[in-house]
Protein backbone atom coordinates (compact mmCIF):
# COMPACT_ATOMS: atom_id res chain seq x y z
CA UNK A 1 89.14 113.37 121.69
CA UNK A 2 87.16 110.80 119.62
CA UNK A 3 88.60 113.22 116.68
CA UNK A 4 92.25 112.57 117.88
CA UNK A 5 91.72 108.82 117.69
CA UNK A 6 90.05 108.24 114.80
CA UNK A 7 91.82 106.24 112.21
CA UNK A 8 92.63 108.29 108.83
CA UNK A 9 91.40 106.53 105.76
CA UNK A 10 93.67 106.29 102.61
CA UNK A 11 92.33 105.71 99.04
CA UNK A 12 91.55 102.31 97.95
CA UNK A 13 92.67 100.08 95.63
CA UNK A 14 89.00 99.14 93.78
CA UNK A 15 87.99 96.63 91.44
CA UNK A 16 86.64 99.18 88.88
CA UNK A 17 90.30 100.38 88.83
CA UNK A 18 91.10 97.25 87.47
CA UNK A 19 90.12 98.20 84.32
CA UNK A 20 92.16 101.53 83.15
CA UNK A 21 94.55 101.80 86.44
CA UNK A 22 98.33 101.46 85.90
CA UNK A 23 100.14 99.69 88.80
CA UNK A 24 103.06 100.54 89.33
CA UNK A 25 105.96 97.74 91.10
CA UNK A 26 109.58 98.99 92.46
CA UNK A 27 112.57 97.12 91.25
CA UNK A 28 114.21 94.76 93.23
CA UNK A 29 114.94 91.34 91.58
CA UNK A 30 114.41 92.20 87.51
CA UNK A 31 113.78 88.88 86.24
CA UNK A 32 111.44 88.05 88.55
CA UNK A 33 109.23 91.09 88.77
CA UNK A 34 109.29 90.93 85.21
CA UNK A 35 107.77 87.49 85.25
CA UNK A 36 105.23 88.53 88.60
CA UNK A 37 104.17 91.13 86.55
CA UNK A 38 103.30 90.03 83.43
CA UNK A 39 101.69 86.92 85.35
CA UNK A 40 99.54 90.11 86.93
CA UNK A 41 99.18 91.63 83.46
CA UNK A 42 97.28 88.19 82.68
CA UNK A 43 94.90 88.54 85.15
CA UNK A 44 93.57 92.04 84.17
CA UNK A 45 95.97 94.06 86.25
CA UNK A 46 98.12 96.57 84.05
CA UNK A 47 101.36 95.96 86.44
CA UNK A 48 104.41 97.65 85.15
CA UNK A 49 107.57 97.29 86.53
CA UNK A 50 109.81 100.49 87.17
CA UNK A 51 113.33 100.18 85.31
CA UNK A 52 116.21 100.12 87.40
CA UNK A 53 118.37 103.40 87.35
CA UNK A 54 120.89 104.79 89.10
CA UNK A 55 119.73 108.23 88.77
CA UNK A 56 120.87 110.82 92.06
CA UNK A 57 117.50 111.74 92.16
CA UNK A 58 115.97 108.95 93.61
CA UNK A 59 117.99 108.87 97.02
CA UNK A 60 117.55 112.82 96.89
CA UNK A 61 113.85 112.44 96.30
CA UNK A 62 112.97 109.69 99.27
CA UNK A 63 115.41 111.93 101.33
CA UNK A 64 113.38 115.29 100.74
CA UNK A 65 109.80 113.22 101.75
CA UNK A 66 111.01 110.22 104.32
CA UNK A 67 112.87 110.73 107.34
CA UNK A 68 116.44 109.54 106.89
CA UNK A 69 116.48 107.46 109.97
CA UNK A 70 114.59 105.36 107.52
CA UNK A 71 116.25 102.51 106.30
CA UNK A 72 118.00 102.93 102.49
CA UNK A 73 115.44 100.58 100.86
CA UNK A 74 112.39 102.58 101.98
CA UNK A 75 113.89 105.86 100.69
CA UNK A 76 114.84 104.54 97.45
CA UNK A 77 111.57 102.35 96.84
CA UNK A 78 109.50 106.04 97.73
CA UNK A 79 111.81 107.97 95.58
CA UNK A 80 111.57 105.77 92.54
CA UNK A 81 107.92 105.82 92.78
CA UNK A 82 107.36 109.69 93.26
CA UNK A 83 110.07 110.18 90.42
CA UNK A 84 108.24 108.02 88.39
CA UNK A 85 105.06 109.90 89.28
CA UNK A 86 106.85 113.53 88.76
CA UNK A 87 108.24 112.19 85.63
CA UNK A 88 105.15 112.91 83.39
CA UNK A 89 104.98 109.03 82.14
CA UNK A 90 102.23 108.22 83.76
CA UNK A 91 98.85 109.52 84.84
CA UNK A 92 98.46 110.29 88.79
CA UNK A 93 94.71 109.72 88.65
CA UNK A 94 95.24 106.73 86.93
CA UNK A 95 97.86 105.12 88.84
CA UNK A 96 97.98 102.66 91.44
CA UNK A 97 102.06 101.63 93.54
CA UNK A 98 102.45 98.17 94.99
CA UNK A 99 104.30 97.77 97.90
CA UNK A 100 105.07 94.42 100.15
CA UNK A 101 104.52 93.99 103.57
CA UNK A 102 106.39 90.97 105.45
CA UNK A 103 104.21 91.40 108.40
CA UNK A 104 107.49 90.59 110.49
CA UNK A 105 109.18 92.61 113.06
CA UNK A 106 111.58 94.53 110.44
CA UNK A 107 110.58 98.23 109.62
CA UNK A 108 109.91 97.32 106.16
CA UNK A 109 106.49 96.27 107.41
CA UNK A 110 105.97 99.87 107.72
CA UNK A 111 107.07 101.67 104.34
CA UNK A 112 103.70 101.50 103.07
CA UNK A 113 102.21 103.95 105.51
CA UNK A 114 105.44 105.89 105.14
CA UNK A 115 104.89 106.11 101.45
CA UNK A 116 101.16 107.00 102.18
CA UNK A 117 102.72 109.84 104.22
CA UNK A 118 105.13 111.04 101.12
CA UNK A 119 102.20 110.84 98.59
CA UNK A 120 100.58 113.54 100.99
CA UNK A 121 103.54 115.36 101.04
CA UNK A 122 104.09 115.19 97.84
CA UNK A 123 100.74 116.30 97.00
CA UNK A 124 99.32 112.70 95.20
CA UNK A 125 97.58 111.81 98.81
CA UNK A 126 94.37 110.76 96.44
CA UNK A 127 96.59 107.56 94.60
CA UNK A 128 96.01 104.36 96.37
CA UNK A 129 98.71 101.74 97.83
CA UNK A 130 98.34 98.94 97.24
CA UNK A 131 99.96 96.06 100.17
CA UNK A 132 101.18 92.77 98.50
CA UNK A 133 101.25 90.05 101.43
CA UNK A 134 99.59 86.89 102.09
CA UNK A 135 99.30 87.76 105.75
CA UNK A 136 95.68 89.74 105.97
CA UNK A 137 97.38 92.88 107.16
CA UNK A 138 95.69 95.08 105.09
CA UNK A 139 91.79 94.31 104.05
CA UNK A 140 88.99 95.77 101.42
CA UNK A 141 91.58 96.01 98.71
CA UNK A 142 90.25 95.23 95.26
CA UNK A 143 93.45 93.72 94.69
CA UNK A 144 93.25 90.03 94.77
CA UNK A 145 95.83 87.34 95.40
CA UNK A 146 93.91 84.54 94.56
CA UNK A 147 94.95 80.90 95.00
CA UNK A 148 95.24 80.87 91.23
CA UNK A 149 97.26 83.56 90.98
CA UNK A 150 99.14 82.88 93.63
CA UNK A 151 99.76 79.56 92.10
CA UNK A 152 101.36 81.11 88.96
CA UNK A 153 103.27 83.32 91.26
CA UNK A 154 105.13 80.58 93.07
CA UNK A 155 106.24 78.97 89.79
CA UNK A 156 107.23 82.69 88.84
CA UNK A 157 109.69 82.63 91.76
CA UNK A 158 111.18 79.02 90.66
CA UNK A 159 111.55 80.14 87.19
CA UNK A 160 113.08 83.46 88.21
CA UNK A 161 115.66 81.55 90.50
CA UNK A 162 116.54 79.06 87.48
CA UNK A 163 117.06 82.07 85.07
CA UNK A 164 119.30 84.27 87.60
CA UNK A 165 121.05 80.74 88.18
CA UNK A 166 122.40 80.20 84.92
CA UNK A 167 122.53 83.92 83.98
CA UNK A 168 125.05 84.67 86.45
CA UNK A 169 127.12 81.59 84.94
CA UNK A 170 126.79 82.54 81.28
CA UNK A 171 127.69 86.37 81.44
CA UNK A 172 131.10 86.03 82.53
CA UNK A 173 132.09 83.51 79.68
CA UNK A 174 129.84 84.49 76.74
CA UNK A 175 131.31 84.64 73.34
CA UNK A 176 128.48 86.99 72.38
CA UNK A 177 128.29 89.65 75.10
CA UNK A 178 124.43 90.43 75.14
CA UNK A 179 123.41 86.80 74.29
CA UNK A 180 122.58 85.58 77.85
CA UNK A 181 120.58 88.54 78.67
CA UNK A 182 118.40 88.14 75.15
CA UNK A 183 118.00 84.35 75.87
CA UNK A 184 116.51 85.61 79.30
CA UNK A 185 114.32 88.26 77.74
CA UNK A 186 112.93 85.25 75.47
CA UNK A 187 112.20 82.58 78.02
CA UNK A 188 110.31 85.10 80.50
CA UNK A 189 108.36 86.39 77.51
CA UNK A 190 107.62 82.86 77.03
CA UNK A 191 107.15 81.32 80.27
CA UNK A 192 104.64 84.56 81.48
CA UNK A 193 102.34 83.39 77.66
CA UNK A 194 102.46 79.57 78.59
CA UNK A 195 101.04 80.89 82.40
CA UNK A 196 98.32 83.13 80.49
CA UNK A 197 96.97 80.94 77.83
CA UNK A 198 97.43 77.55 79.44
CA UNK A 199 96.57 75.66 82.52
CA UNK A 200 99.40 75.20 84.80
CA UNK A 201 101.13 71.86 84.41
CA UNK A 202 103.44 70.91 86.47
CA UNK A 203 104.35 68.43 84.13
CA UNK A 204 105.35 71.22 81.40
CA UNK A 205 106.76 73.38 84.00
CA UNK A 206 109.61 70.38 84.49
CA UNK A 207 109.81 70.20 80.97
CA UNK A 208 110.52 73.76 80.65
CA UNK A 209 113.21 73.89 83.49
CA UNK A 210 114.80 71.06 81.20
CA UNK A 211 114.46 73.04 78.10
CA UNK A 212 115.86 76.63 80.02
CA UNK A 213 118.93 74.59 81.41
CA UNK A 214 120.00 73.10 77.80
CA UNK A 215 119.05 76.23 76.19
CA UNK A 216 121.73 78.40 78.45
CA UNK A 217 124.06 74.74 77.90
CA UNK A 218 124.24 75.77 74.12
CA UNK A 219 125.30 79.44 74.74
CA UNK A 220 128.93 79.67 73.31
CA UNK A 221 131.54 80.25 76.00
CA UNK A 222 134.87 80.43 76.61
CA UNK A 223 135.81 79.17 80.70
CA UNK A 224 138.36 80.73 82.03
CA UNK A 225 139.33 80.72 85.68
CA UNK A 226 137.27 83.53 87.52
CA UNK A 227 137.13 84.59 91.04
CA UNK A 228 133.55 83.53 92.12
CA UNK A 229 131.71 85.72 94.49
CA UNK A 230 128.54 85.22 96.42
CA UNK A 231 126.31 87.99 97.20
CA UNK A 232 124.23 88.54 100.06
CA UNK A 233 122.45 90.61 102.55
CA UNK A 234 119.33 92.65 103.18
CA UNK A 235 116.86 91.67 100.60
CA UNK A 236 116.78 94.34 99.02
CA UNK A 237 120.18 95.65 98.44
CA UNK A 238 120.83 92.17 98.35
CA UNK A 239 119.04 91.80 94.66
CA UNK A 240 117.61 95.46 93.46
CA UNK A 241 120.85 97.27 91.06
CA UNK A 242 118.78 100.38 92.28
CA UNK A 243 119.89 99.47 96.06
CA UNK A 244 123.42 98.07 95.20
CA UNK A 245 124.57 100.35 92.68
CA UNK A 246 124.54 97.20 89.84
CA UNK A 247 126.68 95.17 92.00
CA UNK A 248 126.66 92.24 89.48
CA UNK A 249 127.64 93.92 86.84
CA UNK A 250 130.24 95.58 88.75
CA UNK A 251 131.56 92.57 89.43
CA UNK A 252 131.15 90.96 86.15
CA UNK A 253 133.54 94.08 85.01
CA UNK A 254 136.09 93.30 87.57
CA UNK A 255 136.20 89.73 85.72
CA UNK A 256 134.21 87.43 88.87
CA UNK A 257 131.07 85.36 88.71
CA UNK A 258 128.60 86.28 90.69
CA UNK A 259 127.03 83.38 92.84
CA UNK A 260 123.70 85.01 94.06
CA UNK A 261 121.28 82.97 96.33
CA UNK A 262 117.48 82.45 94.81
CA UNK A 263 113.91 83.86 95.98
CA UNK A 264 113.03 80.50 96.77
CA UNK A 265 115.32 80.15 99.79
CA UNK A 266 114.00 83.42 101.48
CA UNK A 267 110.29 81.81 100.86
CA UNK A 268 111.25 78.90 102.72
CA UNK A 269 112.86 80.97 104.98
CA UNK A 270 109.76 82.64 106.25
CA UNK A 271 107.51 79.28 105.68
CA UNK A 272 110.25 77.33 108.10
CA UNK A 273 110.56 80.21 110.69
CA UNK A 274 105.89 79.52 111.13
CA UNK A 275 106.81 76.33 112.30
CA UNK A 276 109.71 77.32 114.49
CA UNK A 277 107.21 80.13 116.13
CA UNK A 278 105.26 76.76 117.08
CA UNK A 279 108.44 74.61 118.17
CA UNK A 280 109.75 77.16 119.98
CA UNK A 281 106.48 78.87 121.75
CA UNK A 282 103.29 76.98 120.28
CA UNK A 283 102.34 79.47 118.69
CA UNK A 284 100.47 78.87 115.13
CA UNK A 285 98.87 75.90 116.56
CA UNK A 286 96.14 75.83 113.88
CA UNK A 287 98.29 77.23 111.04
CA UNK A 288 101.46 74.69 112.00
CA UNK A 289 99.87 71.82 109.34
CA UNK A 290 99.82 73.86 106.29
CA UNK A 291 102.94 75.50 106.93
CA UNK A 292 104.48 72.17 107.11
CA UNK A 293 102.75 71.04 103.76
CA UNK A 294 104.07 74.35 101.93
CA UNK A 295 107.41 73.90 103.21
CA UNK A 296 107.62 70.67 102.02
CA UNK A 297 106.20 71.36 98.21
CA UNK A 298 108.28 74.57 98.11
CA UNK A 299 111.52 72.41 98.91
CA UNK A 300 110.41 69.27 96.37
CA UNK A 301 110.31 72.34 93.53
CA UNK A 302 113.29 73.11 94.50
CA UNK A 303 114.86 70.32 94.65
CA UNK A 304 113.46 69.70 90.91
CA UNK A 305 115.23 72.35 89.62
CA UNK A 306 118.16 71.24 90.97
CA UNK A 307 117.58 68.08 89.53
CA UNK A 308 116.74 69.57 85.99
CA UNK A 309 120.57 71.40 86.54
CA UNK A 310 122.46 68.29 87.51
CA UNK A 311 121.01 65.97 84.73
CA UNK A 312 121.74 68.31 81.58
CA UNK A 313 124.29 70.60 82.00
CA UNK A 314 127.52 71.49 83.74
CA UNK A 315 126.49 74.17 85.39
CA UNK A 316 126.64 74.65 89.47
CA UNK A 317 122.65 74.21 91.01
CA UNK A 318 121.85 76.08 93.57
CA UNK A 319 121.86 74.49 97.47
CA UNK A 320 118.62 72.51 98.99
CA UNK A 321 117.53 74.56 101.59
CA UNK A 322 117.02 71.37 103.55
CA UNK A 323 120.16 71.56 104.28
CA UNK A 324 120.62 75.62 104.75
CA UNK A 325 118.92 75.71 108.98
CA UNK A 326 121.31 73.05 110.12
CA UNK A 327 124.62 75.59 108.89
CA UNK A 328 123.99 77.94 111.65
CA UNK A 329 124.31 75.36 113.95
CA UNK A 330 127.07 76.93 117.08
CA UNK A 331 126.69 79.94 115.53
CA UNK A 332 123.38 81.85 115.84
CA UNK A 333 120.05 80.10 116.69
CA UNK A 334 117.12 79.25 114.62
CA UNK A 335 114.91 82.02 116.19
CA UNK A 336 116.86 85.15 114.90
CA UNK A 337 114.28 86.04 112.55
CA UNK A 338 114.03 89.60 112.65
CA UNK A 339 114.50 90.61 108.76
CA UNK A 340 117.08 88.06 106.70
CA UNK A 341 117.92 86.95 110.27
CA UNK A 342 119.62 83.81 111.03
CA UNK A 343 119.61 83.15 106.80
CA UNK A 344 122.05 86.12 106.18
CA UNK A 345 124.81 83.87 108.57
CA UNK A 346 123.08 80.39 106.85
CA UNK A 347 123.58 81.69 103.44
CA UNK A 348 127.19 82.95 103.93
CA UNK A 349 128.23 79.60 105.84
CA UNK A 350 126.53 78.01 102.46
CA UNK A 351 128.22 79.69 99.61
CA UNK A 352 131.32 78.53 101.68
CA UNK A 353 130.32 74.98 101.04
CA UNK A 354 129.96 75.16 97.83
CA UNK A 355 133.52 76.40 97.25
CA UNK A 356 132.46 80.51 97.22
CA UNK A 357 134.61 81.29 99.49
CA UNK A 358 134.30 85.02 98.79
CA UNK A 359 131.45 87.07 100.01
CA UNK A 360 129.98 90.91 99.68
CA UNK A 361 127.41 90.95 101.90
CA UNK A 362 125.24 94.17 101.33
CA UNK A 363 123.36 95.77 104.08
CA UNK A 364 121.53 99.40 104.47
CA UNK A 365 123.32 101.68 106.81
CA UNK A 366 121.13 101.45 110.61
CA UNK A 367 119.57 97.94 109.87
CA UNK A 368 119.86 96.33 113.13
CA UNK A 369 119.18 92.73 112.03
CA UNK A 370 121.89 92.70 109.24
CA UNK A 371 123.90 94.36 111.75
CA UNK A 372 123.33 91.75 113.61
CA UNK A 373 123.38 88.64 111.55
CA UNK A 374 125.59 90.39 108.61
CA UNK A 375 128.59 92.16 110.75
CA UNK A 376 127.99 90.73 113.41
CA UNK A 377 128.25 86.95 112.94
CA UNK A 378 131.80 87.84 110.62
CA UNK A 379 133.63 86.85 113.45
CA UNK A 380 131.98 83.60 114.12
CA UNK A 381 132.25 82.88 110.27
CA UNK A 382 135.94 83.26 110.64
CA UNK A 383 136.44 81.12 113.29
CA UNK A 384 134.44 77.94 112.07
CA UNK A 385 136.20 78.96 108.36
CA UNK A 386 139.39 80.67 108.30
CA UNK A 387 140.12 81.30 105.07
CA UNK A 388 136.65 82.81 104.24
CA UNK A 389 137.06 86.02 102.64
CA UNK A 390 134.03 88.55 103.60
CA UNK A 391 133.64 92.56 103.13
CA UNK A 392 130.32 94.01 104.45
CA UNK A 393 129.45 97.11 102.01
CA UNK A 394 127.01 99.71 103.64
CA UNK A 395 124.84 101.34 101.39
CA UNK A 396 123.10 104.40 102.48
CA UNK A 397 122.63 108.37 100.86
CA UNK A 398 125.81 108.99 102.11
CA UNK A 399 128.22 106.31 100.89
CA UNK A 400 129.72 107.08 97.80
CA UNK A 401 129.93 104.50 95.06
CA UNK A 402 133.61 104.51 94.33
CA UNK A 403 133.86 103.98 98.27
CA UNK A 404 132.16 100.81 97.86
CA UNK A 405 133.76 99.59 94.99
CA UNK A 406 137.30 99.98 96.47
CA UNK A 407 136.11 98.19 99.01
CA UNK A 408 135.23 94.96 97.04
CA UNK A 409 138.06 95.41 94.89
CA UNK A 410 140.29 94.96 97.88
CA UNK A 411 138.21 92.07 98.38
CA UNK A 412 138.72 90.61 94.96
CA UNK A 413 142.37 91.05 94.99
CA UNK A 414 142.55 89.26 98.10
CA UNK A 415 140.28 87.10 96.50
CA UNK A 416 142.82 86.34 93.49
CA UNK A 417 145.81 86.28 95.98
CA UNK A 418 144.31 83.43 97.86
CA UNK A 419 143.16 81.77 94.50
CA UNK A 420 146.77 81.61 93.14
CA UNK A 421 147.92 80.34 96.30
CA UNK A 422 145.87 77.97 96.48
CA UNK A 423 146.87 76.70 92.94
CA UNK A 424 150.58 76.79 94.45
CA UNK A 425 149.61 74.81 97.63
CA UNK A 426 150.53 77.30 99.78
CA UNK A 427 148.27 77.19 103.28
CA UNK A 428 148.75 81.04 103.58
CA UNK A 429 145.72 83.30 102.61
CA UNK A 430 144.25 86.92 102.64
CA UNK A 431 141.13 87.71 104.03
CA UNK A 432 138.99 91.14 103.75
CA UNK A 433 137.73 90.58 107.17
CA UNK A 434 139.88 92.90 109.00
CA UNK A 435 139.75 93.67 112.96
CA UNK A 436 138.05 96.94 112.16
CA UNK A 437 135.32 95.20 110.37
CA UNK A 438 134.44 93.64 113.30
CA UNK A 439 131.77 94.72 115.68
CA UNK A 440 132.07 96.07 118.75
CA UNK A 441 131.00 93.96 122.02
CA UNK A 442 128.16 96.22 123.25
């Protein structure tokens, strides 16, 4: 019996590894990990960032070692990483796989020991997981987020919002296709030395968000009227081309901007929802103080990068979150905070304000929450803004890509419909959010 219940050990991530261990980090928002990453690099850990592909035999792969009751993001993040391992690229026995935990009621708390299960499988049970969270849930690693690093890390997400920000602007109306994307490259090359070699100012750092925004300012373009889409969803399929099939650029083909809500918003998301837990039931009574201090520094960052958009260029900043909890107001509560939760409805009601009036929001075939606060809250959406124009996309090992894709392009034409009536006056409009895309009332 005492066999039965005792708890299996898994290799360890150990400070010795440090030294000629490659670790290896899925793909979900490029720029970013990019910039986390080399941040890491600086700190003696070789982290390498997988590339985004598109390759069949990732799904097939996570399929063939993870049960596919499993939501999409845990069988794609497993299949890159055993792909990568089968691929011959790297050593096994000298390899290490990150992996996040939330520590929240969604299952992707839980795709590290379901990876751990796959390496088994797979026959690499001796390479070590390692669990990036700042919540204690998994102890004795040698990896180590220290307040220094973590430090960096924050400023990481900032710049990676700012970058995606004007990005998204510049690639629809570059002169020079390829430009953007270079000037990118060359500013998170940049930023990641400055973070290495130099002591963190935030002084520079507001200098540099000045220098980033006038730097994309100079990029030759040529406006043109575009349908402007907003993106969102589970986080995941929400930002990873692996788990959206390159939505952006998919939609950058189909000639729309893409209007994609930052990092920074789902940190503050998960910072804000602490001190809910103690509005609403007390709890984190001797946490509550310094959640309220780092929700108030995250949102006076981010409200200096608005700043640094508004004072030298033309482009469109992205929202104050300050603003984001009170747009769910009538429409879901506060306390639906299983996964993205009530910021999937927040952040749809939001790129409404701002005049995006046209929405994909992404979700992973089974995910309750985004069933939930995706699908679900259509309806409401519709009601408190009628001429909203929403299509929910599954994605899943099933759905096939053209599927999807004629889905938003249904979307988009709808989209331009309602743009050139608009243009005309007309108070007529098209929307993709049909009866059948509503749920049913369980």
């Amino acid at each position: 019996m005492n066999e039965q219940n005792e708890t299996k050990s898994y290799p360890i991530f150990t400070e010795e590894m440090k030294k000629d261990y490659t670790i290896l980090v899925p793909t979900m928002l490029p720029v970013h990990i990019e910039l986390l990453c080399k941040i890491m690099r600086s700190y003696g850990y070789n982290a390498v960032m997988l590339e985004p592909s598109l390759d069949r035999k990732i799904p097939d792969t996570g399929i063939k070692y993870v049960h596919n009751d499993i939501c999409y993001p845990a069988l794609l993040v497993i299949g890159q990483f055993l792909v990568a391992l089968e691929s011959g690229e790297y050593d096994p026995h000298k390899v290490a796989l990150l992996i996040t935990q939330t520590g929240g009621g969604c299952r992707a708390s839980n795709y590290i020991h379901l990876l751990r299960k796959a390496l088994e499988k797979a026959g690499y049970g001796y390479i070590p997981v390692i669990s990036f969270n700042v919540s204690g849930l998994e102890k004795g690693s040698g990896f180590r987020l220290t307040p220094s690093l973590l430090h960096r890390m924050m400023y990481a997400v900032t710049y990676g919002d700012l970058l995606m920000c004007l990005k998204n602007q510049c690639i629809p109306y570059e002169n020079n296709p390829g430009q953007t994307e270079a000037l990118v490259k060359r500013w998170t090359d940049q930023l990641a030395k400055e973070m290495e070699n130099e002591r963190v100012s935030y002084r520079k750092i507001k200098k540099n968000y000045t220098a980033i925004v006038k730097d994309f300012a100079k990029i030759p373009m040529t406006k043109t009227e575009k349908v402007k889409v907003g993106i969102v969803g589970e986080i995941f399929v929400k930002y990873s081309p692996l788990g959206n099939n390159n939505l952006e650029h998919f939609l950058h083909t189909e000639n729309a901007e893409c209007v994609v809500p930052g990092l920074t918003d789902f940190c503050l998301y998960t910072i804000y929802n602490n001190i809910m837990d103690y509005k609403l039931y007390r709890r984190n009574k001797k946490s509550v103080l310094i959640y309220r201090f780092a929700y108030k520094m995250f949102i006076n960052k981010q409200l200096d990068l608005i700043k640094a958009i508004k004072d030298n260029s033309s482009f469109v900043p992205m929202s104050s979150f300050k603003h984001t909890p009170a747009l769910t107001e009538n429409i879901i509560g506060n306390g639906m905070k299983m996964g993205e939760g009530w910021l999937l409805t927040a952040e749809m009601a939001e790129l409404y304000e701002m005049g995006v009036k046209n929405i994909v929001c992404t979700q992973p075939f089974g995910c309750l929450p985004n069933h939930i606060a995706g699908k679900g809250m259509m309806k409401p959406l519709k009601e408190a803004y009628p001429d909203i124009n929403i299509v929910a996309v599954d994605y899943d090992p099933g759905a096939t890509r053209i599927n999807q894709e004629n889905r938003i392009k249904l979307m988009l034409e709808n989209a331009r419909d309602n743009l050139r009536l608009e243009k005309e006056g007309s108070v007529s409009f098209k929307s993709q959010t049909k009866k059948q895309d509503e749920p049913s009332v369980v």
